[in-house]
Every structure is written in structure tokens, then in C-alpha cells.
N, C-alpha and C. Protein backbone atom coordinates (compact mmCIF):
# COMPACT_ATOMS: atom_id res chain seq x y z
N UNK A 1 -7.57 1.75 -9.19
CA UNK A 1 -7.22 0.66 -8.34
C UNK A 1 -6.86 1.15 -6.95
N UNK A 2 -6.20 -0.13 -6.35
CA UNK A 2 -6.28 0.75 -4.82
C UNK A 2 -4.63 1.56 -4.85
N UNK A 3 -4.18 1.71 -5.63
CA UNK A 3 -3.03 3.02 -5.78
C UNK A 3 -3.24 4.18 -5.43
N UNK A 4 -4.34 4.70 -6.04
CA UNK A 4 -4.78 6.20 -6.40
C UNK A 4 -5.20 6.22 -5.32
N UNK A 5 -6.12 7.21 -4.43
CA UNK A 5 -7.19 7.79 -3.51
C UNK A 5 -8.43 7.30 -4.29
N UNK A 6 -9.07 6.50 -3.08
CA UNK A 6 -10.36 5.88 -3.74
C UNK A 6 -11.21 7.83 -4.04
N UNK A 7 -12.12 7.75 -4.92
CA UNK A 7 -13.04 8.90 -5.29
C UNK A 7 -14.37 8.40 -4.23
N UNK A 8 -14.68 9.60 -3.90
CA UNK A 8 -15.97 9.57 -2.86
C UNK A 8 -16.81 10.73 -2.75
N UNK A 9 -18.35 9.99 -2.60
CA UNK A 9 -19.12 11.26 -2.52
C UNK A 9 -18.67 12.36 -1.66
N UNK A 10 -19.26 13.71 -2.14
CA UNK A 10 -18.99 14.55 -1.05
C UNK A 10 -19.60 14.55 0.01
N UNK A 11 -20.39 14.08 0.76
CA UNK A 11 -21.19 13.94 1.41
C UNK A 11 -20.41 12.87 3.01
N UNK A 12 -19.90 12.32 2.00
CA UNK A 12 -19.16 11.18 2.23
C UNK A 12 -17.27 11.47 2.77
N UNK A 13 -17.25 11.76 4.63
CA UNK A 13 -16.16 12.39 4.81
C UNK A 13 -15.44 11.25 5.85
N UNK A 14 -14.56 10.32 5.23
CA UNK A 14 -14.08 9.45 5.94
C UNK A 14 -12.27 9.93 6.39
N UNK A 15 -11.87 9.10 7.34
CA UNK A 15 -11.05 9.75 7.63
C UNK A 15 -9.68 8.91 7.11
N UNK A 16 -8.95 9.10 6.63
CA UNK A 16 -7.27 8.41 6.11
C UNK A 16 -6.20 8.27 7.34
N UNK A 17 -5.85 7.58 7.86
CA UNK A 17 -4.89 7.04 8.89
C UNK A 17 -3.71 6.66 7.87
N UNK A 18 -2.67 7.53 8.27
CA UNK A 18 -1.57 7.06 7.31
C UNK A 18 -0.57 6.32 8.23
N UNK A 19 0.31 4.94 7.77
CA UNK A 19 1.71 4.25 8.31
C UNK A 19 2.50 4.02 7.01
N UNK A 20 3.76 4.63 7.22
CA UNK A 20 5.28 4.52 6.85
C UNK A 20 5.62 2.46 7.43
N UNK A 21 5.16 2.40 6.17
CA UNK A 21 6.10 0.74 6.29
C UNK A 21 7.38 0.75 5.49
N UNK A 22 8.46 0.70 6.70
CA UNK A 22 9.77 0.05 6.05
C UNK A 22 9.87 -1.35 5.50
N UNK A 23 10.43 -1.22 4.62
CA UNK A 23 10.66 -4.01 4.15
C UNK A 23 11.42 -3.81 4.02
N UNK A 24 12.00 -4.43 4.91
CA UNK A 24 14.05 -4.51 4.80
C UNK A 24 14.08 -6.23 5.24
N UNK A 25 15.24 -6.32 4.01
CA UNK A 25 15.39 -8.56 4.26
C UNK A 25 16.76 -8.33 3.71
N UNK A 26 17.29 -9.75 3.72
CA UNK A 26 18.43 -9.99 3.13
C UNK A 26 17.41 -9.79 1.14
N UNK A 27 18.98 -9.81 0.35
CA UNK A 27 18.48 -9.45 -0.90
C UNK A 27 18.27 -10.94 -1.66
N UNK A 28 17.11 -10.31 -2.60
CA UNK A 28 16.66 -11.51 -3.62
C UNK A 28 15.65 -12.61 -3.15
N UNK A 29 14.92 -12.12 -1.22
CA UNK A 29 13.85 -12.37 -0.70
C UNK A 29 12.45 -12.40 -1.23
N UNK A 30 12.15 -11.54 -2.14
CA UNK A 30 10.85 -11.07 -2.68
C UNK A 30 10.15 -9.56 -1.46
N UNK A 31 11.10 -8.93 -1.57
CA UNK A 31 10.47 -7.62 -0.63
C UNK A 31 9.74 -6.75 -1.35
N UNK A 32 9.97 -6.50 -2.69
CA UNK A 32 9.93 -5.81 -4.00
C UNK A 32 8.31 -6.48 -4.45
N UNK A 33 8.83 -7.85 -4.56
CA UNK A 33 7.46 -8.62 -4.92
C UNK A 33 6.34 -8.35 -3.88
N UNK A 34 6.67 -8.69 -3.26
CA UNK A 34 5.48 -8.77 -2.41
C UNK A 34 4.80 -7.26 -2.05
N UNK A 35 5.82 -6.18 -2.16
CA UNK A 35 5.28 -4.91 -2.07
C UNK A 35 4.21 -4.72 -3.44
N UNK A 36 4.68 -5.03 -4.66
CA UNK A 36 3.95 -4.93 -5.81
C UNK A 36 2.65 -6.07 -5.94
N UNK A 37 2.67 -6.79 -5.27
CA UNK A 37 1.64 -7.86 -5.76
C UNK A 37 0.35 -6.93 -4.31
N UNK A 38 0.84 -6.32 -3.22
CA UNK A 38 -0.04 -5.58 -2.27
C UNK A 38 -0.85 -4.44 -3.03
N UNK A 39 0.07 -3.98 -4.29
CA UNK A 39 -0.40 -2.87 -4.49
C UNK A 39 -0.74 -2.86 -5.72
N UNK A 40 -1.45 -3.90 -6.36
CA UNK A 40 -2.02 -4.35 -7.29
C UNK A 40 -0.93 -4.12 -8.89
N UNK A 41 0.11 -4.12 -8.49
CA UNK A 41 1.21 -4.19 -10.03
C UNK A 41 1.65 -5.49 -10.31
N UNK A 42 1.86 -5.52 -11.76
CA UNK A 42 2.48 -6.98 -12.39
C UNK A 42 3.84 -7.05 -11.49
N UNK A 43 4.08 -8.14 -11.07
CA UNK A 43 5.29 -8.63 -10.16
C UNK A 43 6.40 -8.95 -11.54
N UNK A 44 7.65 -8.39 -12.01
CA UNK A 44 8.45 -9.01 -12.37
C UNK A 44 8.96 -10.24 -12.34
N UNK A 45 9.06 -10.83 -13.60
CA UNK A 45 9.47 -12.42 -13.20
C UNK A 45 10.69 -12.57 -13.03
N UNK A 46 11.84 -11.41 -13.55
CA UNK A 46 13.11 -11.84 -13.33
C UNK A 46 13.53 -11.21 -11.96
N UNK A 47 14.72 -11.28 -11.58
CA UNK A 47 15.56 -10.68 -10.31
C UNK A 47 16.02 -9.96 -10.83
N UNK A 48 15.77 -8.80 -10.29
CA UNK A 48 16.61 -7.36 -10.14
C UNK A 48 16.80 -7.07 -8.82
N UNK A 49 17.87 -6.33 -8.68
CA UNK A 49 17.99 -5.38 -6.97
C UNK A 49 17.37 -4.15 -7.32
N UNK A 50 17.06 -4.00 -6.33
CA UNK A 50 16.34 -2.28 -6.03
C UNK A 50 17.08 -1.06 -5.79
N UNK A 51 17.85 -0.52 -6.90
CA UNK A 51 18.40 0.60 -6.08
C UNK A 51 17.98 1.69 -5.70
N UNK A 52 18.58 1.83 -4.28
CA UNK A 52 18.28 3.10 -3.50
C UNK A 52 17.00 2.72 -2.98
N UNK A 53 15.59 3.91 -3.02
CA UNK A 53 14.51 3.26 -2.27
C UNK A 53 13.24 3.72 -3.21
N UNK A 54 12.80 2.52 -3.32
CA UNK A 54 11.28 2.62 -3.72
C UNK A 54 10.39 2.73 -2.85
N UNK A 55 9.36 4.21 -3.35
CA UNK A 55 8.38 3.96 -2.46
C UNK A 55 6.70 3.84 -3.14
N UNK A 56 5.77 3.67 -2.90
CA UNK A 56 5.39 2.78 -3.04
C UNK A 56 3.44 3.09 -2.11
N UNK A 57 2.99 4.10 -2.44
CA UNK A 57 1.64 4.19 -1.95
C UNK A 57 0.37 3.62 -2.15
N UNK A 58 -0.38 2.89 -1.10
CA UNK A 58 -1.30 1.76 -1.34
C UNK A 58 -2.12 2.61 -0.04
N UNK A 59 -3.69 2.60 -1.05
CA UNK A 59 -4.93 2.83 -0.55
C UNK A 59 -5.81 1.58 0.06
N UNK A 60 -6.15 1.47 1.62
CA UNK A 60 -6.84 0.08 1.57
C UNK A 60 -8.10 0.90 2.67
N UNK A 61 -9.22 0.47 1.85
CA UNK A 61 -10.58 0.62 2.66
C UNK A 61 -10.80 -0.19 4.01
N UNK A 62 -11.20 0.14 5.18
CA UNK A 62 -11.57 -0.61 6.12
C UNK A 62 -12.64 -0.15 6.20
N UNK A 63 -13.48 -1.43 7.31
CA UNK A 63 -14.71 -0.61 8.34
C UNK A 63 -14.23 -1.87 9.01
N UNK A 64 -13.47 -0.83 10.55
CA UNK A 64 -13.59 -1.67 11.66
C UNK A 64 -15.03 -2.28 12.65
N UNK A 65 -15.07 -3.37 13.49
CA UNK A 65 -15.89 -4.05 13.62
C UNK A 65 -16.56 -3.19 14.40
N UNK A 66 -16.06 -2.30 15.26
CA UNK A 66 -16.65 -1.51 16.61
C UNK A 66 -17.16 0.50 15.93
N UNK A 67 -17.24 0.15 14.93
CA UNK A 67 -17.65 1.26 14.37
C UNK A 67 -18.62 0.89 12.72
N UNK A 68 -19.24 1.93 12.72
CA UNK A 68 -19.76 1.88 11.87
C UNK A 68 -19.82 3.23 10.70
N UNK A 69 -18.30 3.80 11.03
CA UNK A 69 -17.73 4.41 9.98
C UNK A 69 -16.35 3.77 9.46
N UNK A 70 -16.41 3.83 8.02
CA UNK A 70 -15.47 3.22 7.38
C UNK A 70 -14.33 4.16 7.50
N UNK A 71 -12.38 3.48 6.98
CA UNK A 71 -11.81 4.62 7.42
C UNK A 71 -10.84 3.95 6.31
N UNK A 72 -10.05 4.52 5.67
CA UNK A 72 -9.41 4.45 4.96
C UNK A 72 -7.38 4.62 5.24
N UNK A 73 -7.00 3.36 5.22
CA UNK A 73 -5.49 3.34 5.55
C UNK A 73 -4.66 3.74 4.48
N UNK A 74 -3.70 4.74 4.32
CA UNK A 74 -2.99 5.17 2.73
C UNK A 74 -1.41 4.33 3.84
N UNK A 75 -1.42 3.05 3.03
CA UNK A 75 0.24 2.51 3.52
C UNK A 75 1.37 2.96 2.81
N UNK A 76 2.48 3.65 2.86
CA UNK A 76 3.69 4.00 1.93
C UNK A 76 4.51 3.31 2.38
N UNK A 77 4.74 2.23 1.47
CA UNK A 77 5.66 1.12 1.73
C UNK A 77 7.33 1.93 0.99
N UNK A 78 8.29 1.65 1.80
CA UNK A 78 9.25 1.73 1.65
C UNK A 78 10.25 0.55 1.66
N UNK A 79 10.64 0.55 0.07
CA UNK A 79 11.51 -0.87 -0.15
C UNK A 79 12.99 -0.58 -0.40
């Protein structure tokens, strides 16, 4: 899923742009949720708090419009 590092030919040398996302809200917002439903995990149905910090790495494929190499964003969400 998009968790892992997508697998790619070798041939095939795209480049990874990494961003550090902080989610900081008041508590019992859905910061947690919404980080897990981005990164393809079952969302808990009950409320819990988060202690301390979850983090949280999500692979997302692009191909921007002005290029015609694809590039790959690794987001590490920090909750």
C-alpha cells in the first residue's frame, strides 16, 4: 500500500521529495483519524488520546503537470 516505498523498475530512477508534517489541534479533533484514513489504516471507532508522538510515514506518487517525470512525496506525519 502506499505505506511502504512503492517497488520500481530499475531502470526506473524517480526522485523522493521528503516533508515533516506536524497535526497539532485541540484534543478529540480527529488528528489521529485523519492521519490514518491518509495512510490507508482502519480508523478506530472509539476515542483514545495519543500519547507522546506518533509518527506515521505515507508514500504518495505524483507526476506534476509541467514535467513529464513522475516524483514521489514520502510525507512523515507527526501526530
Amino acid at each position: 500500500g502506499l505505506l511502504e516505498r512503492p517497488v520500481l523498475p530499475p531502470h526506473l530512477v524517480v526522485p523522493i521529495v521528503t516533508y515533516k508534517l506536524f497535526v497539532t489541534g485541540k484534543s478529540g479533533v480527529g488528528k489521529t483519524a485523519l492521519v490514518a484514513s491518509l495512510a490507508g489504516t482502519p480508523v478506530s471507532p472509539g476515542h483514545h488520546e495519543t500519547l507522546g508522538i506518533e509518527a506515521t510515514a505515507v508514500f504518495w506518487p505524483a507526476k506534476p503537470q509541467a514535467s513529464a517525470r513522475p516524483v514521489i512525496f514520502q510525507l512523515n506525519f507527526w501526530d
